[in-house]
Protein backbone atom coordinates (compact mmCIF):
# COMPACT_ATOMS: atom_id res chain seq x y z
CA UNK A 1 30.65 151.70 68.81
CA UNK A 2 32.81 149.58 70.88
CA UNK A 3 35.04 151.63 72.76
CA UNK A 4 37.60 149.21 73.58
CA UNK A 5 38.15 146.01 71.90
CA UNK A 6 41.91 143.39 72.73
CA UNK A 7 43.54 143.57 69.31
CA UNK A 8 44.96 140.07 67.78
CA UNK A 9 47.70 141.46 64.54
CA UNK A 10 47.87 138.43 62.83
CA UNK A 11 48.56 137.45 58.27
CA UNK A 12 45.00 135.95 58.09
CA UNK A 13 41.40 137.23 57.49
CA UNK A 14 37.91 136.45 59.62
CA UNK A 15 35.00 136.58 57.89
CA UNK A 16 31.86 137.55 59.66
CA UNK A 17 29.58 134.15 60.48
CA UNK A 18 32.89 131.43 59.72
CA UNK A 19 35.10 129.64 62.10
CA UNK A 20 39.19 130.13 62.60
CA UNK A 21 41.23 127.77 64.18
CA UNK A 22 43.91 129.79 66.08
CA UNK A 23 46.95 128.76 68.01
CA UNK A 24 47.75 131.32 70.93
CA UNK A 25 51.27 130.71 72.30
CA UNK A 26 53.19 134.32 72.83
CA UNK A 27 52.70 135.20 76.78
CA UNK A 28 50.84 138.39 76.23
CA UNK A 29 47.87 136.83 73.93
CA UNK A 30 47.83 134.23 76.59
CA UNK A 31 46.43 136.81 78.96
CA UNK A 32 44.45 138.89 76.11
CA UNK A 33 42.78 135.29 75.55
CA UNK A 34 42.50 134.58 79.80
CA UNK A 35 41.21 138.18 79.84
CA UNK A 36 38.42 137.35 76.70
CA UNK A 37 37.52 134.55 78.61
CA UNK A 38 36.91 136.17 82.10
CA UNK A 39 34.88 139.20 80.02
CA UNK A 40 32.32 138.42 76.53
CA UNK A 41 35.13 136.04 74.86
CA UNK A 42 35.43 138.78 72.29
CA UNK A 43 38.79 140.19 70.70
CA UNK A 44 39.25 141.74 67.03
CA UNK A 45 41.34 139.96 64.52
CA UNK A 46 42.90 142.42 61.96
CA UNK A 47 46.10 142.42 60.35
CA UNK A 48 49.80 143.80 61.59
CA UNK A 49 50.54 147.42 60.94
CA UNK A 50 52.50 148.90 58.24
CA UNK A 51 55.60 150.01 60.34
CA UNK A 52 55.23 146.66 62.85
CA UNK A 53 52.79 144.75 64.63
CA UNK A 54 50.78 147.29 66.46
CA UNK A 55 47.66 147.69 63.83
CA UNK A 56 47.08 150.54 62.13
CA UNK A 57 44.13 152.99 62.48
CA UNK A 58 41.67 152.89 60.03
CA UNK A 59 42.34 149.53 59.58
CA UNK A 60 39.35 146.86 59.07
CA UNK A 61 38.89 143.56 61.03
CA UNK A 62 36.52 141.35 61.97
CA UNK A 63 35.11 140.78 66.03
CA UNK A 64 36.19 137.01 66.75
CA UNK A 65 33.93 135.05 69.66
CA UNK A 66 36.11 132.62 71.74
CA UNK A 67 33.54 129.23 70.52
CA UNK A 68 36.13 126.03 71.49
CA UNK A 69 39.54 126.84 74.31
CA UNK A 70 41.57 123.76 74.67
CA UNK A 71 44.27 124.62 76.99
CA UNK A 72 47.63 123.08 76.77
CA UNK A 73 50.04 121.56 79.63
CA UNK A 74 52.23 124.58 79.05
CA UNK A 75 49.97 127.51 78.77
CA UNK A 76 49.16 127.64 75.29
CA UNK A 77 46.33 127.42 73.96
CA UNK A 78 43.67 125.65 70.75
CA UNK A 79 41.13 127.48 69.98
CA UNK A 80 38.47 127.86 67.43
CA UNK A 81 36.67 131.32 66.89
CA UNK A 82 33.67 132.40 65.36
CA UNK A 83 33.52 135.77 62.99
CA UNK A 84 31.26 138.31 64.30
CA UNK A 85 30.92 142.23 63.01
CA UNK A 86 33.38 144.09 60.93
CA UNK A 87 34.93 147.22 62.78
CA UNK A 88 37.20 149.70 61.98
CA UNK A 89 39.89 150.82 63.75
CA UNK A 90 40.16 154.29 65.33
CA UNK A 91 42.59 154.70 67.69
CA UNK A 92 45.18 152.16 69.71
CA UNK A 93 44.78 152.70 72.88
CA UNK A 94 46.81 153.52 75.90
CA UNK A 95 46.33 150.25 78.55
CA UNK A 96 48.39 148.73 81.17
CA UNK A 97 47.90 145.54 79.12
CA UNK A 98 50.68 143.83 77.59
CA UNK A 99 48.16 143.50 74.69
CA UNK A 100 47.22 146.48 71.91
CA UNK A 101 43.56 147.66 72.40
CA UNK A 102 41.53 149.80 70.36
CA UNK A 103 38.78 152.09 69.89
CA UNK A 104 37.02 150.41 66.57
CA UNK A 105 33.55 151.18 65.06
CA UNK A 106 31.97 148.27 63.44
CA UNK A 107 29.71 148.56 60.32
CA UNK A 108 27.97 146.09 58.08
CA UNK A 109 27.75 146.50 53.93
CA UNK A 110 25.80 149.16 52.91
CA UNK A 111 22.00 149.13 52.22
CA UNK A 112 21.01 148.24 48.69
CA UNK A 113 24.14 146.84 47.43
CA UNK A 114 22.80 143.16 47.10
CA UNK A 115 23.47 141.12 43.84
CA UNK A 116 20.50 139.67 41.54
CA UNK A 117 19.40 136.39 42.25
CA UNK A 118 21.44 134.92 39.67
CA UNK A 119 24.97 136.42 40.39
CA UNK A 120 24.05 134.79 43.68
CA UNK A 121 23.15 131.27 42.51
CA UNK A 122 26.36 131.93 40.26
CA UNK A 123 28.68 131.99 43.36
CA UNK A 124 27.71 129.26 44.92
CA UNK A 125 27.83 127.08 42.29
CA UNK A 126 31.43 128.49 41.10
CA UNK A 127 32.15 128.24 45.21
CA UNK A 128 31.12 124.55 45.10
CA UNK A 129 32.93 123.64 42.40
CA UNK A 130 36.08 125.20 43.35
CA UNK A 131 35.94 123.98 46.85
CA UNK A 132 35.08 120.05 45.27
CA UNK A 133 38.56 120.58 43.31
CA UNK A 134 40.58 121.77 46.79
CA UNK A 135 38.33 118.13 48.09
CA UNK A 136 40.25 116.10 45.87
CA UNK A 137 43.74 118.08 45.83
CA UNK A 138 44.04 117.12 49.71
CA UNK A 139 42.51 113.64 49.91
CA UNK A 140 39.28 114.78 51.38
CA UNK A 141 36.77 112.73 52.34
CA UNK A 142 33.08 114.07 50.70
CA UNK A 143 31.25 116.33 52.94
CA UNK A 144 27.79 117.62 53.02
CA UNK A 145 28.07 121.21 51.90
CA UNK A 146 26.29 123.66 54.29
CA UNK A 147 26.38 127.62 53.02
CA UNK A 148 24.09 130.28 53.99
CA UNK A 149 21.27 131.42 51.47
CA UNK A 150 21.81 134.85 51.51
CA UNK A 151 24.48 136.62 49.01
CA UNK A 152 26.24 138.41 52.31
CA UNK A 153 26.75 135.32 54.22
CA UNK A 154 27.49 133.45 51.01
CA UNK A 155 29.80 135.94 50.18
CA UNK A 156 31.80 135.67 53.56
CA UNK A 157 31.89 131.82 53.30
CA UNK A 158 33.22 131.75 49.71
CA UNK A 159 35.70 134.46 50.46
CA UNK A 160 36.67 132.54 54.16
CA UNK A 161 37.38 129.24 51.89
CA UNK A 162 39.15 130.98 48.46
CA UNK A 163 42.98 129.95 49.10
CA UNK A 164 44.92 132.88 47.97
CA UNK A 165 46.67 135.42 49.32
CA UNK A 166 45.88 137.35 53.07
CA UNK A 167 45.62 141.15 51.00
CA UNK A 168 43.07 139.79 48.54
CA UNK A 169 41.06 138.50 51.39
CA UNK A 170 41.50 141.70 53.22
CA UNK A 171 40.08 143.84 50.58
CA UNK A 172 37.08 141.34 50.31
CA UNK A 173 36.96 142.15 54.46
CA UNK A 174 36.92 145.81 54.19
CA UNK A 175 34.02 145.83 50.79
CA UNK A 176 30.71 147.04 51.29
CA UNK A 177 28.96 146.49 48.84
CA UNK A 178 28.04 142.72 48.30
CA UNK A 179 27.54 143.09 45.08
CA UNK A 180 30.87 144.25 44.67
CA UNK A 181 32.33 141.42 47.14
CA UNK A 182 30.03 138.48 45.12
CA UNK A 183 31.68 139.92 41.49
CA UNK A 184 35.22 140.19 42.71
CA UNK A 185 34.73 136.11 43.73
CA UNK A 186 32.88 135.55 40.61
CA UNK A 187 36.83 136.81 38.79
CA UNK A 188 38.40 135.24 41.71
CA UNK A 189 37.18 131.92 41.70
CA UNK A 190 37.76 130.67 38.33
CA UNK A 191 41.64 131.60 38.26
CA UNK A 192 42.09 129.82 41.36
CA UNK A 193 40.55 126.82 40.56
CA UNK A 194 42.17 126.95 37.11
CA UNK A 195 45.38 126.85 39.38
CA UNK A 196 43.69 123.65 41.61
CA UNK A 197 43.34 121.74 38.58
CA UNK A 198 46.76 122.15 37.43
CA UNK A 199 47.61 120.66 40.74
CA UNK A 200 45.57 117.88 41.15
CA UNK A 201 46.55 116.90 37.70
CA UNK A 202 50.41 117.04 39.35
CA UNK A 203 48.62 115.44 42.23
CA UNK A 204 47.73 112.67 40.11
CA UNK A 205 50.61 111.99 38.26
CA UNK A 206 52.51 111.69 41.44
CA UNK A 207 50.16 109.00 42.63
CA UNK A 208 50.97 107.25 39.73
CA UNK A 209 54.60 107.80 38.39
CA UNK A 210 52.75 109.61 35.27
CA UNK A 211 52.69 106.48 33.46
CA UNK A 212 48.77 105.69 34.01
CA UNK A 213 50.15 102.48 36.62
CA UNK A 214 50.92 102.86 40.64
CA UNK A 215 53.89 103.81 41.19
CA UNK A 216 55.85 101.21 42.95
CA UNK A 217 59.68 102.76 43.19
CA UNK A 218 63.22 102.13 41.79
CA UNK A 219 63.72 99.60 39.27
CA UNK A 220 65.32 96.57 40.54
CA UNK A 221 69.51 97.46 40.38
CA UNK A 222 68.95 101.10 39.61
């Protein structure tokens, strides 16, 4: 139990063991992020409440570790965090803080809920190929892919990198079974990139006026 945690609200998901970039700019994260800094360089990232910002309790979220703080000229602030432990949210808390706080409890998936071998194998090599597509949708430049052997950090990674929407990801936070979480990506996957496909074939086309040439503008006194 952590008995009081600085709350972040924010429309995107942390998955335990990946990095976020995050851009801190409102005057009261400022000091939640000078106050992380000056204590463990901990804070929990979950999403906004249902009636506002303030999160709600019983909400899930995800411990984020302060790894990279580039500090702007005017006070704001780059910085890139790394996922720690799920928690759950029990109660906001009353601070002087300009920042929400909360009780949370964290937890981990449940014992005995890891996927055969195979399912495991299966993701990565549906993760792979999905994340190869998203490569060549955004003019990437190869890279040397580096995911974790186990189905539970595999399962974090893949969800972390599937580009869909912040609720989907959310449910995949607050799973735990991996089993479950490796199957849901296993439907996931495949209808997304089914989706990058279609467009990097629009991708292409654009690159070259859909005519198989280069594209090369206006015709002459058009």
């Amino acid at each position: 139990m952590l008995p009081r945690l600085p709350l972040f609200p924010l429309s995107v998901v942390l998955f335990p063991g990946t990095t976020l970039p995050l851009h801190i700019f409102e005057p009261r994260y400022r000091r939640m992020l000078a106050d992380c800094l000056d204590g463990d360089r901990r804070f929990g990232l979950t999403a906004p409440g249902s009636s506002g910002e303030a999160p709600d309790p019983g909400s899930v979220g995800c411990i984020a570790e302060v790894r990279v703080n580039q500090e702007l000229p005017d006070g704001r602030s780059n910085i890139v965090v790394l996922g720690g432990m799920r928690f759950v949210i029990g109660r906001i808390l009353p601070d002087p803080v300009p920042y929400y706080v909360g009780a949370v409890e964290t937890f981990d998936d449940e014992a005995g809920t890891a996927p055969p071998d195979e399912r495991t194998a299966r993701l990565r090599e549906v993760f792979l190929q999905y994340r190869e597509l998203l490569r060549h949708l955004n003019d990437l430049e190869p890279e040397e892919a580096e995911l974790p052997a186990d189905a539970l950090g595999l399962s974090f990674h893949a969800a972390a990198g599937a580009e869909c929407d912040a609720a989907i990801k959310q449910r995949l936070l607050a799973e735990r079974s991996t089993a479950v979480r490796v199957e849901s990506l296993l439907l996931l996957l495949p209808v997304l990139a089914s989706a990058a496909e279609k467009a990097l074939d629009v991708h292409r086309r654009a690159h070259t006026n859909g005519k198989g040439g280069v594209h090369t503008g206006l015709a002459a006194g058009s």
